[in-house]
PDB file of N, CA and C in Angstrom:
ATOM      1  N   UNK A   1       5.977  16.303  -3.994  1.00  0.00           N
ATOM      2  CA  UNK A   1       5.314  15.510  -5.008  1.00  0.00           C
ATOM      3  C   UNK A   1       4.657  14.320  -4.326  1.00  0.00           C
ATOM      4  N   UNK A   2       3.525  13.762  -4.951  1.00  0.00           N
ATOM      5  CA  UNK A   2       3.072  13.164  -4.258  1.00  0.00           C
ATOM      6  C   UNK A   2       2.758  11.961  -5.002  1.00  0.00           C
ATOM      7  N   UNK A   3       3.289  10.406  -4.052  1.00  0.00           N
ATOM      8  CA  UNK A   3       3.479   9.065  -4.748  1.00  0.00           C
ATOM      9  C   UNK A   3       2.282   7.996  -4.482  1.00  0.00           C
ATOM     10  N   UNK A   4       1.923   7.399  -4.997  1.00  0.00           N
ATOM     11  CA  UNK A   4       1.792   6.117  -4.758  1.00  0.00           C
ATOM     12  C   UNK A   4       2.648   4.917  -4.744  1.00  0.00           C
ATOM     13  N   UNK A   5       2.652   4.606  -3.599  1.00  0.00           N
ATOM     14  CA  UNK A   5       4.093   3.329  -3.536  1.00  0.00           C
ATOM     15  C   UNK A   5       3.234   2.189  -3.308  1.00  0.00           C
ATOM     16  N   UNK A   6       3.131   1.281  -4.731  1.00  0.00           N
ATOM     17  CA  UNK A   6       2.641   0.450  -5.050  1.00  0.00           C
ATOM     18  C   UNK A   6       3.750  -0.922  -4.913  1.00  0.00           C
ATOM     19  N   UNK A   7       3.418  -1.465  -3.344  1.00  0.00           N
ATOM     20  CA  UNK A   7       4.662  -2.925  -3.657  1.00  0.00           C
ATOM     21  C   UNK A   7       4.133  -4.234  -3.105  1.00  0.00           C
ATOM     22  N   UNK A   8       4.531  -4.701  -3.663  1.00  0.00           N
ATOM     23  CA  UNK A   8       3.956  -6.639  -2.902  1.00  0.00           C
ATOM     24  C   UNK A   8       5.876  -7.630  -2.121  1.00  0.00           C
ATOM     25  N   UNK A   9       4.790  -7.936  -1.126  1.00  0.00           N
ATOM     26  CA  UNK A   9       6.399  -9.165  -0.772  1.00  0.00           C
ATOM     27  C   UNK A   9       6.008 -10.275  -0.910  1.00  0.00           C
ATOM     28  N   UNK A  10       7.293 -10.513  -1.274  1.00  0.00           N
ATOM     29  CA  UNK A  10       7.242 -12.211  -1.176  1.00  0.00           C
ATOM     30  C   UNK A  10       6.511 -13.090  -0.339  1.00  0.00           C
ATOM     31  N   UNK A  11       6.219 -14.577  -0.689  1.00  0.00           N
ATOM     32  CA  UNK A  11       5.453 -15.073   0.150  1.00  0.00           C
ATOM     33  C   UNK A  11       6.240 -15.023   1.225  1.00  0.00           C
ATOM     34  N   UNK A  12       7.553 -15.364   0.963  1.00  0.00           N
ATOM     35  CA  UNK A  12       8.581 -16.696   2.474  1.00  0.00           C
ATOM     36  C   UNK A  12       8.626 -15.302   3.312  1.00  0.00           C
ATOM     37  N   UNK A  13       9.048 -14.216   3.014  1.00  0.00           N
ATOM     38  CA  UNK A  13       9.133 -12.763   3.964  1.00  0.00           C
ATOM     39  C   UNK A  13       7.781 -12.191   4.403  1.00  0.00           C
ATOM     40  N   UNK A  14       6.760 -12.448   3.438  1.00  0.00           N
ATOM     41  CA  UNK A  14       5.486 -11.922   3.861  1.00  0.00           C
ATOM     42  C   UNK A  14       5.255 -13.117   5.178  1.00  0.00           C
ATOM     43  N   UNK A  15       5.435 -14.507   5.138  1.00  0.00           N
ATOM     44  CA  UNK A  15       5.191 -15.227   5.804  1.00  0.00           C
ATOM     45  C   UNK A  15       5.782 -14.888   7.567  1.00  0.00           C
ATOM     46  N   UNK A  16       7.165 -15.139   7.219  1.00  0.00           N
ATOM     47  CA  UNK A  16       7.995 -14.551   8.233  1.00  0.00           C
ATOM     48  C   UNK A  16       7.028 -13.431   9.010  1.00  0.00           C
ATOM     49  N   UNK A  17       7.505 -12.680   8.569  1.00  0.00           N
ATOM     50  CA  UNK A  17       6.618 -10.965   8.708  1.00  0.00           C
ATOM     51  C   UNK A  17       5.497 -11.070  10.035  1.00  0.00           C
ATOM     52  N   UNK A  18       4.492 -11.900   9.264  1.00  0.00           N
ATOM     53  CA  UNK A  18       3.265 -12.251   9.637  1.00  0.00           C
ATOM     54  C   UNK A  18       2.893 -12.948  10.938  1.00  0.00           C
ATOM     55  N   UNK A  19       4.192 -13.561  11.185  1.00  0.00           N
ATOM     56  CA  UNK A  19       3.931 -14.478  12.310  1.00  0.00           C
ATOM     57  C   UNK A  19       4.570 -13.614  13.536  1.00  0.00           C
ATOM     58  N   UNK A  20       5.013 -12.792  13.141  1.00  0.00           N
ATOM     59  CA  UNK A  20       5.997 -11.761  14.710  1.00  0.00           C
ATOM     60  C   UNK A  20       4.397 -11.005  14.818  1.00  0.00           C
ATOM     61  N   UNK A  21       3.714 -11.347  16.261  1.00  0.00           N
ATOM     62  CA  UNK A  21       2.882 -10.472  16.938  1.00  0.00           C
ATOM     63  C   UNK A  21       2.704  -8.892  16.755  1.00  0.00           C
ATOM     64  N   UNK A  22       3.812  -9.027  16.576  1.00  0.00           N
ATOM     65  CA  UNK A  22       4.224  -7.280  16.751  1.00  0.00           C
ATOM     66  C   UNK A  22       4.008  -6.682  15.243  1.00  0.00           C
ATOM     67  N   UNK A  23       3.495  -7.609  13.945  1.00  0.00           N
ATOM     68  CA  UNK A  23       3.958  -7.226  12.843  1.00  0.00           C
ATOM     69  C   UNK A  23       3.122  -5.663  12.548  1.00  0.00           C
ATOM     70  N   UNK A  24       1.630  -5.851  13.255  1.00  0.00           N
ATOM     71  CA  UNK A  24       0.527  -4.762  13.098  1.00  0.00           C
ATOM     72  C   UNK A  24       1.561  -3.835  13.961  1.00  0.00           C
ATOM     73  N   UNK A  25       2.033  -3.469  14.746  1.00  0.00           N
ATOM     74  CA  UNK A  25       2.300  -2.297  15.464  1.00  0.00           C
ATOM     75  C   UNK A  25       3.765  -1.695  14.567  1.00  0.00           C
ATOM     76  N   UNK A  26       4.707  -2.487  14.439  1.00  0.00           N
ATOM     77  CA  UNK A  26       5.717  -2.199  13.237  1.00  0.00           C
ATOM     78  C   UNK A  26       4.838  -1.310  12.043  1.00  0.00           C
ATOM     79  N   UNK A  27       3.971  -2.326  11.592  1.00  0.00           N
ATOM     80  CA  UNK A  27       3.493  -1.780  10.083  1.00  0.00           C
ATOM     81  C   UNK A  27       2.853  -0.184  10.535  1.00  0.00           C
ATOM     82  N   UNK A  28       2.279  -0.157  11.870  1.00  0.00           N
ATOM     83  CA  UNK A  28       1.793   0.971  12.304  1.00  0.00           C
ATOM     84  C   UNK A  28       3.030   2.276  12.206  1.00  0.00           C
ATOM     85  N   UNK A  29       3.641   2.246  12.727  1.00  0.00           N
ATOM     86  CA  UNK A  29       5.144   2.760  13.088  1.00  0.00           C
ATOM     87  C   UNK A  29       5.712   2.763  12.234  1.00  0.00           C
ATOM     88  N   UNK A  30       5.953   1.939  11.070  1.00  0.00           N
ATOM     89  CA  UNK A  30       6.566   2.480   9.454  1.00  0.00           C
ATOM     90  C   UNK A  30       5.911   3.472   8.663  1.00  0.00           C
ATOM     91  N   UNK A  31       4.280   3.068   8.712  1.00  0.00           N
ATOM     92  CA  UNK A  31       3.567   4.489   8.122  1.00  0.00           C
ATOM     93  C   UNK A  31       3.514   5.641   8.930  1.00  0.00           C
ATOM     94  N   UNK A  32       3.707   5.585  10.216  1.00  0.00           N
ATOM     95  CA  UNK A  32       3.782   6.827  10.849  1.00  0.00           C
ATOM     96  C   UNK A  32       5.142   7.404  10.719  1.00  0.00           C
ATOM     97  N   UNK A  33       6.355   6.934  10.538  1.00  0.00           N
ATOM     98  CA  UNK A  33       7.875   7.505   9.849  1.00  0.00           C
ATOM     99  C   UNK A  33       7.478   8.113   8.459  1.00  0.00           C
ATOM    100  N   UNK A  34       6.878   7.395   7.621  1.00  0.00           N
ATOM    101  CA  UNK A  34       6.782   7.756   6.453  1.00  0.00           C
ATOM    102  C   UNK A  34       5.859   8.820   6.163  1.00  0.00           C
ATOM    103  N   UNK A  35       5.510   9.324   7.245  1.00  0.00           N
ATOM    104  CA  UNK A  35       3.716  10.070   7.201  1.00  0.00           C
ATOM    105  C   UNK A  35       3.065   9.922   5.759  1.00  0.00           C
ATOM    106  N   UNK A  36       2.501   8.353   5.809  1.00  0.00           N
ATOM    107  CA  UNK A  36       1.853   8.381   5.401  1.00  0.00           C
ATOM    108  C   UNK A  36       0.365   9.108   5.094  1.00  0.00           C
ATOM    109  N   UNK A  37      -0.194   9.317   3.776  1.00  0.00           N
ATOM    110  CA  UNK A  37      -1.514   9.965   3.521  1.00  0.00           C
ATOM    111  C   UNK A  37      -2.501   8.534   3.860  1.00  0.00           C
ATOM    112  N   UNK A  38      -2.465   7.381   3.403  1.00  0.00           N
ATOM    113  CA  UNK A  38      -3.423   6.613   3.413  1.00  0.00           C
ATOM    114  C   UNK A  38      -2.295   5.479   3.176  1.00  0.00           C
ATOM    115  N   UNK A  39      -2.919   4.176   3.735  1.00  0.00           N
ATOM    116  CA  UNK A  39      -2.106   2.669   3.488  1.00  0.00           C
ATOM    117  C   UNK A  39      -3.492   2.193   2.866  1.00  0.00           C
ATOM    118  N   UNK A  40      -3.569   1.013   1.660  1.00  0.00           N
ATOM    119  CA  UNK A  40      -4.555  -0.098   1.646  1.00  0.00           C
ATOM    120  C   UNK A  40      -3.773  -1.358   1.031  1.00  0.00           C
ATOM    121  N   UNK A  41      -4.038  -2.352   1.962  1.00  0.00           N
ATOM    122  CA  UNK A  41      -3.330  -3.255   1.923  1.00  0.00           C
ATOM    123  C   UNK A  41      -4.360  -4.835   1.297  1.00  0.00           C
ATOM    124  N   UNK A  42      -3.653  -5.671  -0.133  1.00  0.00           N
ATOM    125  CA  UNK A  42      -4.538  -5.948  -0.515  1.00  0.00           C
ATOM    126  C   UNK A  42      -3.740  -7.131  -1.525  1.00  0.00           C
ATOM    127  N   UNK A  43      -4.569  -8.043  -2.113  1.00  0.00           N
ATOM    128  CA  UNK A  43      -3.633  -8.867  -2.817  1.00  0.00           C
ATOM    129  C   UNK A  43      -2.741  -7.986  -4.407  1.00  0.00           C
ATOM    130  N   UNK A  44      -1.767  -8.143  -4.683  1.00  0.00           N
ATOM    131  CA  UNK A  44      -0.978  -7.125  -5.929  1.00  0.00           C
ATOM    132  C   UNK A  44      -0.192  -8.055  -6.270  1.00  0.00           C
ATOM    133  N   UNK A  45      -0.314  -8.991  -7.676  1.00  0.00           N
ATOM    134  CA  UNK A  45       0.166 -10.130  -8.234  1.00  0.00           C
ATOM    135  C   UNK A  45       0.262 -10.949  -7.490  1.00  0.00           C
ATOM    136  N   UNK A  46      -0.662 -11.360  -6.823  1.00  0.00           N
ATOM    137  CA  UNK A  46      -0.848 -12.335  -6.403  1.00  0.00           C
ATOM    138  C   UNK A  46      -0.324 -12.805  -4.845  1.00  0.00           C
ATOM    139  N   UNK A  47       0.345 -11.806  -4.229  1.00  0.00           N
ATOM    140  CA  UNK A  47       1.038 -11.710  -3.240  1.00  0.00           C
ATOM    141  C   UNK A  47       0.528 -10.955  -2.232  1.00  0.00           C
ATOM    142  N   UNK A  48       0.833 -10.833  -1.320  1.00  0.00           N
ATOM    143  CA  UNK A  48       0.370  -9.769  -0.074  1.00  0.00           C
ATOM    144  C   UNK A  48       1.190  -8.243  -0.820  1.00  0.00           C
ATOM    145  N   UNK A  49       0.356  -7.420   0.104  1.00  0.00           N
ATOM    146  CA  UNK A  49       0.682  -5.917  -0.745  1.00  0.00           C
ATOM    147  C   UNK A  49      -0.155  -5.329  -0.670  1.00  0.00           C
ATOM    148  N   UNK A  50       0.443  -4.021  -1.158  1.00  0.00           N
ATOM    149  CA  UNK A  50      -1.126  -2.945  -1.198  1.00  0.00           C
ATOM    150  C   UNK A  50      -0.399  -1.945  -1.753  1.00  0.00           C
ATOM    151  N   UNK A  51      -1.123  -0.368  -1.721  1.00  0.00           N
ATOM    152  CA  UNK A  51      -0.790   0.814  -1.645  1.00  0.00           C
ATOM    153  C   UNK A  51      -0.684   2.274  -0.720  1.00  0.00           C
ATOM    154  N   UNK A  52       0.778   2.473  -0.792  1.00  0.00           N
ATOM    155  CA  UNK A  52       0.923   3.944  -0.044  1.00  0.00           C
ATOM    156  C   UNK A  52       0.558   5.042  -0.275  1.00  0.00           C
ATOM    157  N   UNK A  53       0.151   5.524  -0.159  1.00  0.00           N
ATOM    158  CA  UNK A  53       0.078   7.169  -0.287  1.00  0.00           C
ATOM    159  C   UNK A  53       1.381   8.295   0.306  1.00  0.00           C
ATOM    160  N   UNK A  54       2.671   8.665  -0.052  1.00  0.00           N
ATOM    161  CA  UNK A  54       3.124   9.510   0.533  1.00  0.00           C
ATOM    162  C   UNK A  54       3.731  10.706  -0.690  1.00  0.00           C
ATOM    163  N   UNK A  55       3.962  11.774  -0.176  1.00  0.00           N
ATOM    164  CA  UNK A  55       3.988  13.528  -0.235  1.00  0.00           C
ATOM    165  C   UNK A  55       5.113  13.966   0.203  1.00  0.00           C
ATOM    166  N   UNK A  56       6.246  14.222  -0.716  1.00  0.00           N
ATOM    167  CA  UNK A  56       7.356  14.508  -0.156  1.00  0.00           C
ATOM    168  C   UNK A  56       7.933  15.074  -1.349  1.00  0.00           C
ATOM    169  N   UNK A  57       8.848  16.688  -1.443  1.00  0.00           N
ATOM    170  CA  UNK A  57       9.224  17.473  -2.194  1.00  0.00           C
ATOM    171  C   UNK A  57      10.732  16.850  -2.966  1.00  0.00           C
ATOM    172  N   UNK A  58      11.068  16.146  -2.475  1.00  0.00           N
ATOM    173  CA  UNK A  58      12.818  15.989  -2.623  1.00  0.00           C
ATOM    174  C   UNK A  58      13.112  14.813  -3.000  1.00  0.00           C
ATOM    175  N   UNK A  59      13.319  14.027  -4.353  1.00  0.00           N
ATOM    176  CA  UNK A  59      13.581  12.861  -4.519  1.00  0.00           C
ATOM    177  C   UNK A  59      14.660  11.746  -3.419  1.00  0.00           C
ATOM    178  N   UNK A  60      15.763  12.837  -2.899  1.00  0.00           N
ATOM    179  CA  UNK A  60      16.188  12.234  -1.925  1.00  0.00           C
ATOM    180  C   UNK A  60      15.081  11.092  -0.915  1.00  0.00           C
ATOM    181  N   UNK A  61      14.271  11.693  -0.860  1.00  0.00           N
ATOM    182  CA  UNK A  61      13.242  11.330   0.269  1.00  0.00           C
ATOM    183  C   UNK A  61      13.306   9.688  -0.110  1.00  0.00           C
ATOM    184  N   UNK A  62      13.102   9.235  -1.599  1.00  0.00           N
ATOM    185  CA  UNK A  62      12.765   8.007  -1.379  1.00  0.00           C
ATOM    186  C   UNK A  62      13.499   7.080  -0.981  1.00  0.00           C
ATOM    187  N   UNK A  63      14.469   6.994  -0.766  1.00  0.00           N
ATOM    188  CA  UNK A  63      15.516   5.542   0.056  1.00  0.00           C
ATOM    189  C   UNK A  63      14.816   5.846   1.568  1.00  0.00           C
ATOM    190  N   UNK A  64      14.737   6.657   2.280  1.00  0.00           N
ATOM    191  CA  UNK A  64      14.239   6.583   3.274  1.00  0.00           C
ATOM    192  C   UNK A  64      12.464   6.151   3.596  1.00  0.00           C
ATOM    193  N   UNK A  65      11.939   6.256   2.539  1.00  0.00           N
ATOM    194  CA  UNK A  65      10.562   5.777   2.543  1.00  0.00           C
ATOM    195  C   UNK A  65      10.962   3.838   1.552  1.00  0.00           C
ATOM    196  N   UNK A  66      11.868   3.562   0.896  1.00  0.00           N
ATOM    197  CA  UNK A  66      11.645   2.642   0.298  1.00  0.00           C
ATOM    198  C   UNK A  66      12.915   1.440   1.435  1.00  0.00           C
ATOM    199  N   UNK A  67      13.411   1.682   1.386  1.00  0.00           N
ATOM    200  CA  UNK A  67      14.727   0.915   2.700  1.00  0.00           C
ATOM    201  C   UNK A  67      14.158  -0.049   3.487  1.00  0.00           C
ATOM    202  N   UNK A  68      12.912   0.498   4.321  1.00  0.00           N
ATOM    203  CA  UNK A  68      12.233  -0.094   5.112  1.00  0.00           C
ATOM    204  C   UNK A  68      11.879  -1.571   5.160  1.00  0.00           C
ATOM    205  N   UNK A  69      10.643  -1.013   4.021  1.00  0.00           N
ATOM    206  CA  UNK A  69      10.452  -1.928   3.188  1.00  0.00           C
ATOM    207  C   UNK A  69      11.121  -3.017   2.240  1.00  0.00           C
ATOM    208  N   UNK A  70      12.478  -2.609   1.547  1.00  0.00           N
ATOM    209  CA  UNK A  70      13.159  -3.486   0.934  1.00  0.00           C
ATOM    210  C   UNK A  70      13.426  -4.953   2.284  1.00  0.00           C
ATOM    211  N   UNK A  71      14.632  -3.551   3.454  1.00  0.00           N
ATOM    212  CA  UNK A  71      15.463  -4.483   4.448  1.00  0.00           C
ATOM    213  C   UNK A  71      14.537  -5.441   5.300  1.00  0.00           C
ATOM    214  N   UNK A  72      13.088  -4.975   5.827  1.00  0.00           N
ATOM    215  CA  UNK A  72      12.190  -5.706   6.719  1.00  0.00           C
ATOM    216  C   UNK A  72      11.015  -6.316   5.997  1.00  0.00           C
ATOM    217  N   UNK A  73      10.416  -6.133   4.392  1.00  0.00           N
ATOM    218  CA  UNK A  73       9.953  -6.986   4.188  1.00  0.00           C
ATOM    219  C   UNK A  73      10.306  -7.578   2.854  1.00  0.00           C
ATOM    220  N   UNK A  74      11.508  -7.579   2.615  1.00  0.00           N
ATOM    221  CA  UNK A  74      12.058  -7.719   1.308  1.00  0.00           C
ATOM    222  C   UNK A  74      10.795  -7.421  -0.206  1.00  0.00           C
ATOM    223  N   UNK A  75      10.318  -6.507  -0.151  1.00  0.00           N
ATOM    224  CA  UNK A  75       9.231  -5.733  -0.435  1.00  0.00           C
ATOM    225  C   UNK A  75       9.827  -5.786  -2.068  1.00  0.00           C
ATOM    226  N   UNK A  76       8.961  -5.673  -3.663  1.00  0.00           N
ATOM    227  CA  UNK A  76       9.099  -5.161  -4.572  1.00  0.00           C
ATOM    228  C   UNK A  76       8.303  -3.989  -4.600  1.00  0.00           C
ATOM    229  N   UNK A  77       9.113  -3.282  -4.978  1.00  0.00           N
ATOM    230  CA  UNK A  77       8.165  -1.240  -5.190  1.00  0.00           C
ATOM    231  C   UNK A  77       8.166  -0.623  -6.284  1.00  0.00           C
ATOM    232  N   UNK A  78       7.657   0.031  -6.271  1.00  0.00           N
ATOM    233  CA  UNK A  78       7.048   0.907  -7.194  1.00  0.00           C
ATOM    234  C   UNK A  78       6.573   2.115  -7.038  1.00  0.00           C
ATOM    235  N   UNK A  79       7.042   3.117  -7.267  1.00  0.00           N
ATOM    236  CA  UNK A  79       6.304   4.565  -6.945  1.00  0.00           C
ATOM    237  C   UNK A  79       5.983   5.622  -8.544  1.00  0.00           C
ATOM    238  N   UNK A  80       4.701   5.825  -8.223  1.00  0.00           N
ATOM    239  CA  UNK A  80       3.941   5.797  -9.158  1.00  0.00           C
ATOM    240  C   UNK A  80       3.506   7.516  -8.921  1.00  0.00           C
ATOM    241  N   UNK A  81       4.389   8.754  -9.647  1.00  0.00           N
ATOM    242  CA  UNK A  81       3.504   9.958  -9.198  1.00  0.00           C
ATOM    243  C   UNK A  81       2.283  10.035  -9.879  1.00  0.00           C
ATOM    244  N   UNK A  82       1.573  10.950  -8.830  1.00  0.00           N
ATOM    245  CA  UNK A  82       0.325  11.091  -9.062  1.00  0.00           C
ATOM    246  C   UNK A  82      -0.185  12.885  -8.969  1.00  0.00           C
ATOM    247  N   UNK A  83      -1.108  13.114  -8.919  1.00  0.00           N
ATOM    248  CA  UNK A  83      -1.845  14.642  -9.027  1.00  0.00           C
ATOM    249  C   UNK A  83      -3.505  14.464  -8.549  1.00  0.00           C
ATOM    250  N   UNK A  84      -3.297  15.447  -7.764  1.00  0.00           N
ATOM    251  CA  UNK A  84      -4.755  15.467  -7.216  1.00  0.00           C
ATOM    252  C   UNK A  84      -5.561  16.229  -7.945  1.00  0.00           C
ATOM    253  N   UNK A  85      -7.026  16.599  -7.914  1.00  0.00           N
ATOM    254  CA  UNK A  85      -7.263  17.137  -9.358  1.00  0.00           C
ATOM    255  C   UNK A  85      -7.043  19.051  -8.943  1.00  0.00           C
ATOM    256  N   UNK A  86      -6.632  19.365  -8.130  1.00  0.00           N
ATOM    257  CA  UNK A  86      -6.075  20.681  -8.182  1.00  0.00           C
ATOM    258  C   UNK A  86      -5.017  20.802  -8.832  1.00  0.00           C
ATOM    259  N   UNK A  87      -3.772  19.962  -8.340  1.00  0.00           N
ATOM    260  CA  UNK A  87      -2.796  19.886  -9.355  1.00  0.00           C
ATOM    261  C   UNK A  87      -3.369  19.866 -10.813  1.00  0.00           C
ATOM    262  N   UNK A  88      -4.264  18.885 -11.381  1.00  0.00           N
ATOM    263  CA  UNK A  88      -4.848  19.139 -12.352  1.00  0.00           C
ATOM    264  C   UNK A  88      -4.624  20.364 -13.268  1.00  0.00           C
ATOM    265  N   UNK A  89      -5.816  20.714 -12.450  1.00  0.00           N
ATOM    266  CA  UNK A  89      -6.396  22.357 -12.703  1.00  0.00           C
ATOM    267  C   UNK A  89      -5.328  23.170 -13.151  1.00  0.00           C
ATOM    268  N   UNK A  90      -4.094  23.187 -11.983  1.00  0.00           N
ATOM    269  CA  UNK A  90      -3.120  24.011 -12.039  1.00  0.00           C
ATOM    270  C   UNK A  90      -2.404  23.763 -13.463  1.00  0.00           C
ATOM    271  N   UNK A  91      -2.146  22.616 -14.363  1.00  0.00           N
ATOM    272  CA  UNK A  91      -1.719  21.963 -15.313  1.00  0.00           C
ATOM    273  C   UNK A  91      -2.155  22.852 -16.276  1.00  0.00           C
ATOM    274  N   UNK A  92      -3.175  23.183 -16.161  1.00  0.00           N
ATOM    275  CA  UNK A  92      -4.044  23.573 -17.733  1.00  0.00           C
ATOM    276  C   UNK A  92      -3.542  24.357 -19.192  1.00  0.00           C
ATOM    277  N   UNK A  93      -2.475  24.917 -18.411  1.00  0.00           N
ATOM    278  CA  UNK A  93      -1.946  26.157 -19.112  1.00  0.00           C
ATOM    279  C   UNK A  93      -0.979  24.783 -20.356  1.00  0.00           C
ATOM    280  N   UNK A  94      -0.027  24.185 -19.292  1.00  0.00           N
ATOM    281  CA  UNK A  94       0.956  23.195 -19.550  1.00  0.00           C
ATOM    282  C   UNK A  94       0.525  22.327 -20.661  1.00  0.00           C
ATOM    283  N   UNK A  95      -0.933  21.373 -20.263  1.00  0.00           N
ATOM    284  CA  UNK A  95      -1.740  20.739 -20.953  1.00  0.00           C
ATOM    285  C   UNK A  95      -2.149  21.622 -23.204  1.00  0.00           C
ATOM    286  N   UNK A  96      -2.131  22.678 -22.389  1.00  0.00           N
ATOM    287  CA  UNK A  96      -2.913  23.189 -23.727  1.00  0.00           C
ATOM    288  C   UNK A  96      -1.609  24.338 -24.420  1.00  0.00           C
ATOM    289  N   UNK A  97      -0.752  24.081 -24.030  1.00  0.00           N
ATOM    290  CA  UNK A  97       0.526  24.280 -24.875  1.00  0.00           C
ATOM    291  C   UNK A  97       1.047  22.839 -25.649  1.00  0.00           C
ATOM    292  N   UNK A  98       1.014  21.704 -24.674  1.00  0.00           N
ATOM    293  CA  UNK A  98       1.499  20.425 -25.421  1.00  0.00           C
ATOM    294  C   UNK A  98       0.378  20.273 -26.705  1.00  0.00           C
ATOM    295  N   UNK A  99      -0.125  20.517 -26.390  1.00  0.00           N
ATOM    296  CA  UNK A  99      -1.855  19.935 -27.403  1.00  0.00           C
ATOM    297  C   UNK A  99      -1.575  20.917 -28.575  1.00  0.00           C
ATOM    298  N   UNK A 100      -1.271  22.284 -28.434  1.00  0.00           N
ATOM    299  CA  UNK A 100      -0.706  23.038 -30.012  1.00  0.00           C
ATOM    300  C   UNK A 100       0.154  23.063 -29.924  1.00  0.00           C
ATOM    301  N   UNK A 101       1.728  22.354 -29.235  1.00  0.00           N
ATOM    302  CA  UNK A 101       2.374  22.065 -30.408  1.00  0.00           C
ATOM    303  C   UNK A 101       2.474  20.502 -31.124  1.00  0.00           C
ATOM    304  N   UNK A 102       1.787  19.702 -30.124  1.00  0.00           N
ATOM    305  CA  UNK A 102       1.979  17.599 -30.237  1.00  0.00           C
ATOM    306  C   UNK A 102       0.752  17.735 -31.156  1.00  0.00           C
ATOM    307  N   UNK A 103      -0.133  18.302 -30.988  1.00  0.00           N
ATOM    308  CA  UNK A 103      -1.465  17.918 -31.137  1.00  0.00           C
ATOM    309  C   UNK A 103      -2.376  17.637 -32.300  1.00  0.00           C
TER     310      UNK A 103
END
């Protein structure tokens, strides 16, 4: 299934964070654990933050994609599934059963 992990950190940890040299090569090296699909990193209430892209079958999966983030940037998250529009497509049947009987 595939998420969007939508999270912002705090200033005082984003701050922290920011000032270790190394923070770009870490942040590099967390999305490459997580195999990430795409990172964009951007203001999200007002805070530093952005969005993940990751693809993973097994709800287990998420403490190991969210941990990271909690323990090293004391991070708030959010994972948000999503569908690409094939998934879509594939829906249709699903879609137009809810619709005669909700509908």
């Amino acid at each position: 299934m595939r998420y969007i992990l939508r999270f912002h950190i705090p200033v005082e940890s984003g701050n922290a964070a920011v000032r270790d040299p190394k923070f770009g090569d870490k942040m590099r090296d967390l999305l490459s654990e997580l195999h990430a699909e795409t990172a964009y990193f951007t203001a999200v209430d007002g805070q530093r933050g952005g969005y993940i892209v990751v693809n993973f079958d097994d709800a287990s999966k998420i403490p190991a994609v969210a941990e990271p983030l909690f323990l090293w940037l004391k991070a708030d998250l959010e994972f948000i599934p999503v569908m690409l529009a094939d998934d879509l497509g594939r829906a249709g049947s699903a879609i137009s059963a809810a619709v005669k009987k909700w509908g």
